[in-house]
Protein backbone atom coordinates (compact mmCIF):
# COMPACT_ATOMS: atom_id res chain seq x y z
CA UNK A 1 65.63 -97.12 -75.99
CA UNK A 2 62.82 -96.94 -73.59
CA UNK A 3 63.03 -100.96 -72.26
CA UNK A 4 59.60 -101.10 -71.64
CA UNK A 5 58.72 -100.18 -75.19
CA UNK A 6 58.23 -102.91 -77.81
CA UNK A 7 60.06 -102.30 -81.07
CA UNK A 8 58.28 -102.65 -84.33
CA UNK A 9 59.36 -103.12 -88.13
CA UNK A 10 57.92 -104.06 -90.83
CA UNK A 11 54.41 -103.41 -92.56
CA UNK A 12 52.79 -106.29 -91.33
CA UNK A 13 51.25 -106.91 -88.10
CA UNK A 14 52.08 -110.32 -87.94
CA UNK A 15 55.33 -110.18 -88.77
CA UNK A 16 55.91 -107.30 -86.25
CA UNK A 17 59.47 -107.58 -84.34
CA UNK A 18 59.44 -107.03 -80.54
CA UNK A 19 61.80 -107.17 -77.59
CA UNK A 20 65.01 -105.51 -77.18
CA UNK A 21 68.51 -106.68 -77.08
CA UNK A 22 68.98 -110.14 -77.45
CA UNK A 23 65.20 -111.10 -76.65
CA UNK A 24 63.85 -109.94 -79.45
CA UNK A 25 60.89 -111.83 -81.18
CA UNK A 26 58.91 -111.86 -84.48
CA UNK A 27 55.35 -112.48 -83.99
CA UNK A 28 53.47 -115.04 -84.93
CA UNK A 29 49.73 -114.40 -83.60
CA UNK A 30 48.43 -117.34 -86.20
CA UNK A 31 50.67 -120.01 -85.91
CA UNK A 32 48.16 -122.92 -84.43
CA UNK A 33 46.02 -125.06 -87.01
CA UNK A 34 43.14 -126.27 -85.48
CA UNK A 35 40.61 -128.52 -86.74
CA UNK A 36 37.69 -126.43 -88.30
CA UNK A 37 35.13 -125.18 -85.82
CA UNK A 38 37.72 -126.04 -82.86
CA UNK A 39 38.45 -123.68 -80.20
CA UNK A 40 40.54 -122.80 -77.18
CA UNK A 41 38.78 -120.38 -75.15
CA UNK A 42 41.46 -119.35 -73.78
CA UNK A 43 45.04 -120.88 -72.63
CA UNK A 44 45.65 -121.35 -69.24
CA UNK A 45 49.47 -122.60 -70.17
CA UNK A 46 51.77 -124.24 -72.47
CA UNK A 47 54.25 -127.04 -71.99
CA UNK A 48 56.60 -128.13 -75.12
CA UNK A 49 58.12 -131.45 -74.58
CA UNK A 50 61.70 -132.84 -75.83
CA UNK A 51 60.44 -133.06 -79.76
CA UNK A 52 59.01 -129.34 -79.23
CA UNK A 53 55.56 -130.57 -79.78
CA UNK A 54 53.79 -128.37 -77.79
CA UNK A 55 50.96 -128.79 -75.12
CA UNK A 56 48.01 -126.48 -74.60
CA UNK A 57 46.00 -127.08 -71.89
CA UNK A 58 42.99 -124.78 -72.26
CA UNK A 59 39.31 -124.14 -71.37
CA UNK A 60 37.50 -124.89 -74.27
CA UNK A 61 36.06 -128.48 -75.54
CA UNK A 62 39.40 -130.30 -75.58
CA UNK A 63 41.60 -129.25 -72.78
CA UNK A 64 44.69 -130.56 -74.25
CA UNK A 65 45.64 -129.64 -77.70
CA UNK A 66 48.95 -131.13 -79.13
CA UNK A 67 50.98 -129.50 -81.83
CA UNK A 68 54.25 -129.54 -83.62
CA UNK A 69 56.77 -126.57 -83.69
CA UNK A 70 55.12 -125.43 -87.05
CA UNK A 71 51.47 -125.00 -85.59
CA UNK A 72 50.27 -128.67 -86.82
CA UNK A 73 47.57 -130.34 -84.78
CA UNK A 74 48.17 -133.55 -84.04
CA UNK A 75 46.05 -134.60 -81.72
CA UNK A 76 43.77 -133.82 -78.38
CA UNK A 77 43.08 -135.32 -74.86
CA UNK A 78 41.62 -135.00 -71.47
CA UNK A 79 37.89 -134.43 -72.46
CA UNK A 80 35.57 -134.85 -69.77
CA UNK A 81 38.57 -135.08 -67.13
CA UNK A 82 39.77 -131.44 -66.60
CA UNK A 83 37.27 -128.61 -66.08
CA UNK A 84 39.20 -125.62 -66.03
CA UNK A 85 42.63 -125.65 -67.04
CA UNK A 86 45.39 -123.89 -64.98
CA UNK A 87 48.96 -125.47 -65.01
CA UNK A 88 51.31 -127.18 -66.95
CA UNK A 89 54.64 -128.55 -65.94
CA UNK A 90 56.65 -131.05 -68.01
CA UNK A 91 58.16 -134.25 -66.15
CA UNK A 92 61.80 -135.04 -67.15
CA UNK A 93 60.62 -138.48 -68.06
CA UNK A 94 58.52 -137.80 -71.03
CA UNK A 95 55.35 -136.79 -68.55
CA UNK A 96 53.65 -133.95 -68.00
CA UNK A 97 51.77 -132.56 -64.60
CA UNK A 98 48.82 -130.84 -65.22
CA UNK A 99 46.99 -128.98 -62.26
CA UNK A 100 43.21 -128.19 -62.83
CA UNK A 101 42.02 -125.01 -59.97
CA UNK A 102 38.41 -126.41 -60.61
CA UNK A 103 38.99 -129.70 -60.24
CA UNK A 104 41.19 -129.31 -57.02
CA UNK A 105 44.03 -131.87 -58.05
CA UNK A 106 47.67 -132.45 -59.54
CA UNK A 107 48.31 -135.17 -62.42
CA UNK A 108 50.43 -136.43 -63.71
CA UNK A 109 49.68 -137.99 -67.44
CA UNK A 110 51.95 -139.74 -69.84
CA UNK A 111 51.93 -137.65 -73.02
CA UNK A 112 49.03 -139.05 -74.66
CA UNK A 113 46.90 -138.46 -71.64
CA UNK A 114 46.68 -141.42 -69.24
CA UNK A 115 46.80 -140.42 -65.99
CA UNK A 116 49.93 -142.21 -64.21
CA UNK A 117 49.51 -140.52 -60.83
CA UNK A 118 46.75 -138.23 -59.03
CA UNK A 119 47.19 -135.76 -56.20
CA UNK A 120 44.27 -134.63 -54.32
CA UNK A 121 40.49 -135.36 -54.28
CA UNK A 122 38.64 -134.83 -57.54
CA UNK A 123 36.34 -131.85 -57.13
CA UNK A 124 36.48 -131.92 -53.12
CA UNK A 125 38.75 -128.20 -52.26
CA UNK A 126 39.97 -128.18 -48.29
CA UNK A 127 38.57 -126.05 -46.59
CA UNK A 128 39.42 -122.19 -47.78
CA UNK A 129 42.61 -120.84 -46.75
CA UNK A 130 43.40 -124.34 -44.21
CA UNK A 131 46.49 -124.76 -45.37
CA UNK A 132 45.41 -128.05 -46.30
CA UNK A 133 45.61 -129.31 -50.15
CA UNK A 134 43.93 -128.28 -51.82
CA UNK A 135 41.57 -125.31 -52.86
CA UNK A 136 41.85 -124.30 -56.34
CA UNK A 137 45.53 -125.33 -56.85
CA UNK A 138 47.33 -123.39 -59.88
CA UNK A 139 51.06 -125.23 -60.62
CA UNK A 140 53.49 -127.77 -59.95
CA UNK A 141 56.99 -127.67 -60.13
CA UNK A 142 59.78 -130.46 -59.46
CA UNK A 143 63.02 -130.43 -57.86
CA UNK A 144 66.10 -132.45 -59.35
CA UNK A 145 65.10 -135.50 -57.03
CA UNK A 146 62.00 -135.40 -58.36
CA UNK A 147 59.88 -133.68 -55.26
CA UNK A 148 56.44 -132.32 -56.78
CA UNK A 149 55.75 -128.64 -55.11
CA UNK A 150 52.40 -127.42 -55.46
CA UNK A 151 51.37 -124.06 -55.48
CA UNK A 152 47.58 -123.58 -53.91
CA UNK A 153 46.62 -120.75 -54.89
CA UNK A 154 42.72 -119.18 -55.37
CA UNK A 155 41.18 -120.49 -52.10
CA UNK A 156 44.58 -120.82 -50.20
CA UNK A 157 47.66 -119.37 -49.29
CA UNK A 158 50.58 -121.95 -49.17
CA UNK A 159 52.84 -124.11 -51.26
CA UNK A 160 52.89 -127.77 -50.71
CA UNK A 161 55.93 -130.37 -51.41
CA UNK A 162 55.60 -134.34 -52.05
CA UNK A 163 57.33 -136.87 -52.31
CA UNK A 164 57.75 -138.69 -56.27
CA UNK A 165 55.28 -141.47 -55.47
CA UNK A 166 52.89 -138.47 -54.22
CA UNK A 167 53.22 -138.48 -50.03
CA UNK A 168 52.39 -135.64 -49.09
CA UNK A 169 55.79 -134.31 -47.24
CA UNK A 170 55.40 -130.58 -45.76
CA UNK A 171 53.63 -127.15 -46.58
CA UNK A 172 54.82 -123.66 -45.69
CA UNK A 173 53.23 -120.39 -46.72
CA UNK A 174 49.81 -118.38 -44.83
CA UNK A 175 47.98 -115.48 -45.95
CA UNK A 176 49.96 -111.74 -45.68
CA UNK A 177 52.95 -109.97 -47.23
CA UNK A 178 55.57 -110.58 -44.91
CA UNK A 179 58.22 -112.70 -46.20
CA UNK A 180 57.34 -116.23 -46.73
CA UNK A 181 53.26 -115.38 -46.96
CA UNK A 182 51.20 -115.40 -50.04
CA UNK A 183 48.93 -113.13 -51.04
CA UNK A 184 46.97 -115.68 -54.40
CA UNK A 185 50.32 -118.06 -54.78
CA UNK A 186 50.24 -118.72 -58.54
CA UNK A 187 52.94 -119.96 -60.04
CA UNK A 188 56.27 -122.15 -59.02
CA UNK A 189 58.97 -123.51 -60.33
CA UNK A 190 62.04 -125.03 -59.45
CA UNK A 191 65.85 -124.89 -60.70
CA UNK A 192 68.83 -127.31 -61.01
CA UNK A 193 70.02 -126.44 -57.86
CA UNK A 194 66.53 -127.19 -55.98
CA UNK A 195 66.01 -123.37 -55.03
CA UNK A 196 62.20 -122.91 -55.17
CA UNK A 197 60.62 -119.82 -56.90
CA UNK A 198 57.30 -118.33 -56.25
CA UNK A 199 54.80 -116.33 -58.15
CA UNK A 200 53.40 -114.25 -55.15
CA UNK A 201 50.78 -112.55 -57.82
CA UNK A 202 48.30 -110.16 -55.65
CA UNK A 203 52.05 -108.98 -53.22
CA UNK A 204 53.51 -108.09 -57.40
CA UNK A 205 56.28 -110.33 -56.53
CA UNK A 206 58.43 -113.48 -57.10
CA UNK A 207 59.98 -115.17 -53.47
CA UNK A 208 63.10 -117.40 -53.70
CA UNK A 209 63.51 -120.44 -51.13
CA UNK A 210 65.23 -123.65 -50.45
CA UNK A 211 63.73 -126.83 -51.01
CA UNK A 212 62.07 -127.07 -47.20
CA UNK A 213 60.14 -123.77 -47.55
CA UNK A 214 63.08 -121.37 -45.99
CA UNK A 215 62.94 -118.11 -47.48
CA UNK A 216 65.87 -116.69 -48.96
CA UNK A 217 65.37 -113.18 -51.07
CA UNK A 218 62.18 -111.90 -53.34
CA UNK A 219 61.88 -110.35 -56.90
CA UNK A 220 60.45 -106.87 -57.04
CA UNK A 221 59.29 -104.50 -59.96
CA UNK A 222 56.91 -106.75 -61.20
CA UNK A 223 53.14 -106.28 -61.87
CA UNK A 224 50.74 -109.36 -60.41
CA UNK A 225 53.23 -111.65 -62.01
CA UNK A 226 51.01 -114.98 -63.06
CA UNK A 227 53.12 -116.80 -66.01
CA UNK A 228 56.53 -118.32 -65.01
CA UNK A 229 58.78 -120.39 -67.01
CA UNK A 230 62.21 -121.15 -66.24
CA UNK A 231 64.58 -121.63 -69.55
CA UNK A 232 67.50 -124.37 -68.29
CA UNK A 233 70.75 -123.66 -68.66
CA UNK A 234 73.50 -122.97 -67.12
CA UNK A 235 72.73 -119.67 -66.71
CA UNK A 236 69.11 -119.95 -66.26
CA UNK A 237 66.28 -117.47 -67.34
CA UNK A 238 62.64 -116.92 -66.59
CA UNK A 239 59.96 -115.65 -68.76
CA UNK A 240 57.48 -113.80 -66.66
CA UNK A 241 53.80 -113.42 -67.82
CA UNK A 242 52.91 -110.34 -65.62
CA UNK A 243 48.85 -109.30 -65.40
CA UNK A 244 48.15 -105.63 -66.69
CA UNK A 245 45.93 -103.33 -64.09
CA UNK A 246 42.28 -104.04 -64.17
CA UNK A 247 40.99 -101.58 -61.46
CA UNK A 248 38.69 -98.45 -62.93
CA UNK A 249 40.97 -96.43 -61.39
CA UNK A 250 44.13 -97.69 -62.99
CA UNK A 251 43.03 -99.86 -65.99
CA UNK A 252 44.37 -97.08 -68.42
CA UNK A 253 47.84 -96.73 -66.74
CA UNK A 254 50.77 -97.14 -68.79
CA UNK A 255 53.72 -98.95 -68.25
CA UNK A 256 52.90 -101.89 -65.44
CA UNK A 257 51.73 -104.27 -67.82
CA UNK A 258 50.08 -106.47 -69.19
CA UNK A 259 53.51 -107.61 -70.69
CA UNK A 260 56.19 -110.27 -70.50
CA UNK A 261 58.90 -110.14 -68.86
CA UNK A 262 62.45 -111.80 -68.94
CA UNK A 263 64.62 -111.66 -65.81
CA UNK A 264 68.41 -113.61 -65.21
CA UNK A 265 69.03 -115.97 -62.35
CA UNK A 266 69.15 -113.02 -60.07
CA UNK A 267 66.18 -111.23 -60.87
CA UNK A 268 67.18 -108.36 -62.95
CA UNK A 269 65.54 -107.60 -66.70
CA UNK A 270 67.27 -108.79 -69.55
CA UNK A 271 63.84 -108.30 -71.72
CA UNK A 272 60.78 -107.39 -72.23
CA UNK A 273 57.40 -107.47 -74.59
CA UNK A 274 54.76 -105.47 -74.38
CA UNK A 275 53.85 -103.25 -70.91
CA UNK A 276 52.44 -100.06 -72.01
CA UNK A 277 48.97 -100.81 -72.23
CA UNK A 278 46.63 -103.26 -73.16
CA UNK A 279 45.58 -104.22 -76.65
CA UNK A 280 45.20 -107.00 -79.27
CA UNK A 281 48.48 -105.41 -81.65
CA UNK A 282 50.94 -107.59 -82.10
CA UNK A 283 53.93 -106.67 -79.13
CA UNK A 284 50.47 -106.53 -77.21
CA UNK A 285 48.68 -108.58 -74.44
CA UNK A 286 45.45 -108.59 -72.52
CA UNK A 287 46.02 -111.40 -69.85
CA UNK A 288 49.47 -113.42 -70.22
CA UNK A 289 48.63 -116.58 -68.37
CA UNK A 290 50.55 -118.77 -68.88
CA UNK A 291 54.41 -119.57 -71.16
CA UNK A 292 56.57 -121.94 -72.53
CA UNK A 293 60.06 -121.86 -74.17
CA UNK A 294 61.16 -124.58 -76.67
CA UNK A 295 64.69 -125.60 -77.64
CA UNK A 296 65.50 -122.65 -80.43
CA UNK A 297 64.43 -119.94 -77.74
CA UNK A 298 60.66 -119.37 -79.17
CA UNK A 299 58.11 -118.06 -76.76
CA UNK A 300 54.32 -119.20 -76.23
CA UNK A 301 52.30 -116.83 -74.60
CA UNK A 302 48.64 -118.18 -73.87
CA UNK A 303 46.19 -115.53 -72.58
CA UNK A 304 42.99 -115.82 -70.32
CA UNK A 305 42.03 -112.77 -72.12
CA UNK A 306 37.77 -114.32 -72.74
CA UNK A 307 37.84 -113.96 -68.44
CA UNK A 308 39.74 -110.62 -68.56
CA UNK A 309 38.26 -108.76 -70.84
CA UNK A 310 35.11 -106.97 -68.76
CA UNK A 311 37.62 -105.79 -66.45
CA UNK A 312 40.44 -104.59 -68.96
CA UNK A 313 37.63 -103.22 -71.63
CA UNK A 314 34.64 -102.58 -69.85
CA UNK A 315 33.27 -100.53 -72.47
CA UNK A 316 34.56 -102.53 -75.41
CA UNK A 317 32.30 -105.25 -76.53
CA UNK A 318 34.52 -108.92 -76.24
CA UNK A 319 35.85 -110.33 -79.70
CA UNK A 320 34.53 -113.85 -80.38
CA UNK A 321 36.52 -115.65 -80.23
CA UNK A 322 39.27 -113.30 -78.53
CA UNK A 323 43.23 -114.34 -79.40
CA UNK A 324 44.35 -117.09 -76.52
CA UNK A 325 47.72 -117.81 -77.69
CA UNK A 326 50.35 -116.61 -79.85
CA UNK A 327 53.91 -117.66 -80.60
CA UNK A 328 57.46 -115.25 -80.43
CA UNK A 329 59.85 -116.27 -82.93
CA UNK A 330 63.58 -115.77 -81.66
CA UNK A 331 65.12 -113.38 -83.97
């Protein structure tokens, strides 16, 4: 089997299976109820909390959506606070840290949206590519003592770390390939160990350091990975939401994306869905974003596809709306 080649059955589209081995998913491109005339947008990212009520922070009218596991709404938050949507990282405590590139900070809410803690200046960036927080910051990630690292990310070049209570602490990082530079620093995350992983999107790779910024080893044979989600355990997992081409001169190229991903705790593919080309089939993406896991394994993939479209389908006019998110069942 070709492992970058989803696998279908079945007649119907939404009850396609993809994957291969033992990451393979039925698809479920309708699963969230919202509330008639309610939108998304698109998704930024995902969080699902202990319950596996899941959190969609997205760019439409009400940035936070809440459902349950079975696509129920249950409620929505943060309107008015958070003008374009970006990260989601779930506090062990029954919080969630939500970065916003537009509005240049890092909070951190309780789950029904009060804010509990705020890094950074509402709608003030630092100067671009300082080195100083922020300028269009895109995720957070914490260690197991509970240091907050902050990738920053559009209009800089570095990764920050702070303390719990939100002191600033160190930054490491600069603009280049070279190891331990960022070329658009996207995504981070953190395991139980307190190694440090990096989406280094526009250098196609993921870098690996200690907790002070050290570097250690990168992740290659990836394609502008954006998405990153790190499934606990103790052999841990990540789910890798990896941006297709969007150049006219390789926009039609098969095989780099855009696609998920699934690597082990030493970088190598276990699975994959999607990744020969673009498209709105089921086994499909346009522009994985962001991802979440929940407790039974299920996958949500949300999809800035509304922004990505001119550039993947330049000749296609853009669906309204055009599919944001969409949920893998574990099979």
């Amino acid at each position: 089997m070709n492992e970058q080649t989803s696998v279908a059955s079945g007649g119907d589209a939404d009850e396609a299976v993809v994957g291969y081995g033992k990451y393979r998913y039925r698809v479920d491109d309708n699963w969230a109820r919202l509330p008639e005339g309610w939108g998304f947008l698109e998704v930024a990212d995902i969080g699902v909390d202990r319950q596996d009520n899941v959190y969609v922070f997205n760019r439409g009218e009400h940035p936070m959506m809440v459902f349950d596991r079975e696509g129920n709404f249950l409620r929505s938050w943060g309107e008015g606070i958070f003008p374009h949507a970006h990260g989601v990282d779930m506090g062990p405590d029954d919080t969630i840290y939500l970065t916003d590139d537009g509005r240049h900070t890092v909070c951190k809410c309780t789950l029904d949206g009060t804010i509990l803690m705020e890094i950074g200046v509402p709608g003030q960036a630092a100067p671009f590519m300082s080195g100083e927080p922020f300028h269009r910051c895109t995720h957070t990630a914490l260690s197991p003592q509970g240091d907050i690292y902050v990738s920053d990310g559009y209009g800089n070049a570095h990764v920050h770390k702070y303390a719990p209570d939100g002191r600033h602490l160190m930054t490491w990082g600069g603009i280049g390939t070279d190891p331990g530079e960022f070329n658009l620093v996207h995504n981070v995350c953190c395991d139980k160990d307190g190694w440090v992983y990096v989406a280094d999107r526009e250098n196609h790779r993921i870098q690996v350091f200690d907790g002070n910024g050290r570097y250690e080893t990168q992740w290659n044979n990836l394609h502008r990975p954006c998405g990153m989600v790190m499934e606990p355990g103790p052999e841990p997992v990540f789910y890798i939401g990896e941006l297709g081409p969007m150049l006219g001169s390789n926009r039609h190229y098969p095989n780099i994306g855009p696609r998920v991903s699934i690597l082990d705790h030493s970088g190598q593919r276990v699975g994959r869905v999607g990744g020969c080309c673009a498209g709105l089939k089921s086994g499909q993406f346009v522009a994985p974003h962001g991802i979440a896991v929940d407790s039974r394994g299920d996958v949500y993939v949300g999809e800035v596809a509304h922004t990505a479209w001119s550039a993947v389908f330049p000749d296609t006019p853009r669906p309204s709306p055009v599919r944001s998110l969409r949920k893998l069942v574990r099979q």
